[in-house]
Protein backbone atom coordinates (compact mmCIF):
# COMPACT_ATOMS: atom_id res chain seq x y z
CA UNK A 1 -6.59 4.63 -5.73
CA UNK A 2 -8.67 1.94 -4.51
CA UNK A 3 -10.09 0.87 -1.18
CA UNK A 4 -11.82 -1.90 -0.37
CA UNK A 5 -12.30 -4.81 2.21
CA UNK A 6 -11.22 -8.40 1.34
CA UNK A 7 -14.50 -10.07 2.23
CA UNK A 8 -16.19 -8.05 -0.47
CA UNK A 9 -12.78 -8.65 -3.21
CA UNK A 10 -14.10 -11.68 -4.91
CA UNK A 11 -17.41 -9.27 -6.24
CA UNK A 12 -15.47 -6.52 -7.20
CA UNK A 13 -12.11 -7.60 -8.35
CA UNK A 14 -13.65 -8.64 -11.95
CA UNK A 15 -13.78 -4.86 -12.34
CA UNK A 16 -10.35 -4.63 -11.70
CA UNK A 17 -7.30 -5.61 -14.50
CA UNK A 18 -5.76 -8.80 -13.91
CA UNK A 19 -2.97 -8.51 -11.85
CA UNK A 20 -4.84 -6.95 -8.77
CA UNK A 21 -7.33 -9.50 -9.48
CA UNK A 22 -4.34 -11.85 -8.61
CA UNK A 23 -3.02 -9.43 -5.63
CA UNK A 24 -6.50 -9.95 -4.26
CA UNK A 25 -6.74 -13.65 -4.66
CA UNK A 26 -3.68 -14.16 -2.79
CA UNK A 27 -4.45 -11.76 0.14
CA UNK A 28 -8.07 -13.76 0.70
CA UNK A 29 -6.64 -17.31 -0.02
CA UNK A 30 -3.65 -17.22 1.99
CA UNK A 31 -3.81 -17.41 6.35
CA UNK A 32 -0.90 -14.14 7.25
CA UNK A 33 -1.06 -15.80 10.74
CA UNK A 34 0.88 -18.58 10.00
CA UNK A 35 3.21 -16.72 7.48
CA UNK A 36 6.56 -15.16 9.35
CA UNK A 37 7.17 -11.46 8.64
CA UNK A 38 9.78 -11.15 5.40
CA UNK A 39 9.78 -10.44 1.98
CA UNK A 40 8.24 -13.15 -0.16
CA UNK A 41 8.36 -13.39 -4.11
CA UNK A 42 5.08 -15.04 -4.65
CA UNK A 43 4.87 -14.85 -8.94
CA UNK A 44 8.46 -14.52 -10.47
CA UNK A 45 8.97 -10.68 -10.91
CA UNK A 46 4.84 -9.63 -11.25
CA UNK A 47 3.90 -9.74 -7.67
CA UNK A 48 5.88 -9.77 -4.14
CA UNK A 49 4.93 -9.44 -0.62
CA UNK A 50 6.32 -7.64 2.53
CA UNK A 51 5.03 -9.17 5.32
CA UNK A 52 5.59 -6.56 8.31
CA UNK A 53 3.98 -6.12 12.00
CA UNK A 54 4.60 -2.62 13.69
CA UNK A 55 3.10 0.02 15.19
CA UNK A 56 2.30 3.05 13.19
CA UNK A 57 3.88 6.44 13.39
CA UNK A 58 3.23 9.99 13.52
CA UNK A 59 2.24 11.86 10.17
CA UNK A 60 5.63 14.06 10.82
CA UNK A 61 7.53 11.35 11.08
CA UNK A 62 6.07 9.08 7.38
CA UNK A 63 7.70 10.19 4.10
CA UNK A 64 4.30 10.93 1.46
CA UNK A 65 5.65 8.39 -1.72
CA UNK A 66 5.11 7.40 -5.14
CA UNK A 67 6.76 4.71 -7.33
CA UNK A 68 7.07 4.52 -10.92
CA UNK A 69 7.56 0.82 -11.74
CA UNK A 70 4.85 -0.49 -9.26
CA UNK A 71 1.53 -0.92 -7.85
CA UNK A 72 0.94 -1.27 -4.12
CA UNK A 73 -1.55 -3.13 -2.55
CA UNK A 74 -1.79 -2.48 1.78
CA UNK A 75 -4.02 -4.75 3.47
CA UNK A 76 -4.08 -4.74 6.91
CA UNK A 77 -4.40 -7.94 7.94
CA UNK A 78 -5.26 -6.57 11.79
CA UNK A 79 -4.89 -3.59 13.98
CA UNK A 80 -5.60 -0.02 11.59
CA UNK A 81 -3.41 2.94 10.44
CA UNK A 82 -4.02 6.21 8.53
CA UNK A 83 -2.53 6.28 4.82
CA UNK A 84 -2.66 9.79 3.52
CA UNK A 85 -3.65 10.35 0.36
CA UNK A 86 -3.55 12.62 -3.01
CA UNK A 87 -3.39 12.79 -6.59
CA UNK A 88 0.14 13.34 -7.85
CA UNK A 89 -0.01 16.69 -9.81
CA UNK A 90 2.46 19.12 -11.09
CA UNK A 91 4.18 21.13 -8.98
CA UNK A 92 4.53 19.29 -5.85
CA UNK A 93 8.36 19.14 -4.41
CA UNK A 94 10.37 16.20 -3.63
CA UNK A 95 12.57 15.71 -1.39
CA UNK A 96 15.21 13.34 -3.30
CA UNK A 97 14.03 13.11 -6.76
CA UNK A 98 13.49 9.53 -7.98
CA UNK A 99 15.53 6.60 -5.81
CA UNK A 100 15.97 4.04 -8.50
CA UNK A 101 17.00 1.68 -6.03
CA UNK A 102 13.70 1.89 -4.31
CA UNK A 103 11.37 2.59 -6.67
CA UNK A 104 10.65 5.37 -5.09
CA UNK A 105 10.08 9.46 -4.77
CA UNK A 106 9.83 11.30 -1.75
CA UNK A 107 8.01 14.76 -1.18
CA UNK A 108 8.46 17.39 0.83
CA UNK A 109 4.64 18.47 1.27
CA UNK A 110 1.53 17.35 -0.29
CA UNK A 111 -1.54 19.30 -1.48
CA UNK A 112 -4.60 18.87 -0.57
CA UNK A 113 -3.61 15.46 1.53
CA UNK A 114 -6.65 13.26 2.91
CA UNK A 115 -6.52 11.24 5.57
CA UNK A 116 -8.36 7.50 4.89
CA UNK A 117 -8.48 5.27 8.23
CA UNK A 118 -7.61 1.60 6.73
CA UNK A 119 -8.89 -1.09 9.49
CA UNK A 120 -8.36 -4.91 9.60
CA UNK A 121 -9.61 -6.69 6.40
CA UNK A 122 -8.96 -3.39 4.10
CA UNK A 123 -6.59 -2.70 1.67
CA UNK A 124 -5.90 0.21 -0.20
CA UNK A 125 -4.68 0.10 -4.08
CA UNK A 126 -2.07 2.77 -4.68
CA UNK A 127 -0.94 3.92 -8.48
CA UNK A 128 2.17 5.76 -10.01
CA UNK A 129 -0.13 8.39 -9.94
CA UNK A 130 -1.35 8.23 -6.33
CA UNK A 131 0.55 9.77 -3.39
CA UNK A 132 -0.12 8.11 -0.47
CA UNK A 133 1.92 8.02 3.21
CA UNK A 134 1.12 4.83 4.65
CA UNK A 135 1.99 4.18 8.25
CA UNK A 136 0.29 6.87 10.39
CA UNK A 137 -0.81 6.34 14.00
CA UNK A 138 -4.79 6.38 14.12
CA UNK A 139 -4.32 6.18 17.82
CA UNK A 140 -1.30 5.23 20.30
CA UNK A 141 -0.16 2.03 20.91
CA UNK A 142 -2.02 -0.30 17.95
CA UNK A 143 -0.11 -2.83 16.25
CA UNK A 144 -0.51 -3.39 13.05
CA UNK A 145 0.22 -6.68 10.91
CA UNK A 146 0.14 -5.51 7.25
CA UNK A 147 0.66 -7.16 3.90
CA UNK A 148 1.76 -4.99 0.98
CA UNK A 149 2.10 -6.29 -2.43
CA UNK A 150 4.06 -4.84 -4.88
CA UNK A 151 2.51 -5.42 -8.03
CA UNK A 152 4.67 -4.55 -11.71
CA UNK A 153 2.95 -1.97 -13.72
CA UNK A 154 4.03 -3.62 -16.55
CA UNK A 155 1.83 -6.13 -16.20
CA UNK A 156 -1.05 -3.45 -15.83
């Protein structure tokens, strides 16, 4: 996992591979307030973006996840959620297996799950390996207009 802020992404993206160097050029080049919420393909296959505003949930009720054929990138482009967070180890149940369809497993509990307060201008990077639950209320009523960029592996 990474977190970061975008006004600091230029500096430390060259430590980063490629394609999250890309993820992060789009995120600080492009103005989400003039962008409708949807689902936009922005290079072929190697990088799309769900555009969403919402407001963030309960821990109970957000579904801890991992995905197998990408990498996510959540900025928060304003208002601020919690996104639990843990390593992906053996052991741990799912609830469904692995959703094809979604790229996508679910788990039933998580060990040794922190909680990481992501605020407007941060994004956090999430692996195959990382399980994270995005979406959680820090506090009642806060919207939240997020970005997240699904990123191929492949092209890791």
């Amino acid at each position: 996992m990474i977190l970061g802020h975008i006004g600091q992404s230029e500096q430390e993206g060259v430590l980063y591979p490629e394609i999250i160097q890309k993820g992060l050029t789009y995120l600080r080049n492009t103005d989400f307030s003039k962008i409708a919420d949807g689902k936009y393909k922005i290079d072929e296959e190697s990088m799309v973006a769900i555009i969403s505003e919402y407001s963030p949930d309960t821990r109970e009720n957000r579904k801890a996840e991992t995905h197998n054929k990408h990498i996510d990138i959540q900025y928060i482009h304003f208002g601020e959620e919690i996104m639990g967070f843990s390593r992906l180890a053996d052991g741990v149940e799912t609830s469904d297996g692995y959703l094809p369809e979604k790229d996508a497993t679910f788990y039933k509990s998580v060990e040794n799950e922190i909680d990481i307060k992501v605020a407007q201008g941060m994004y956090a990077v999430f692996f195959p390996w990382d399980i994270h639950r995005p979406g959680c209320a820090s506090q009642t009523g806060v919207k939240v207009r997020k970005v997240l960029l699904k990123l191929k592996i492949s092209d890791l």
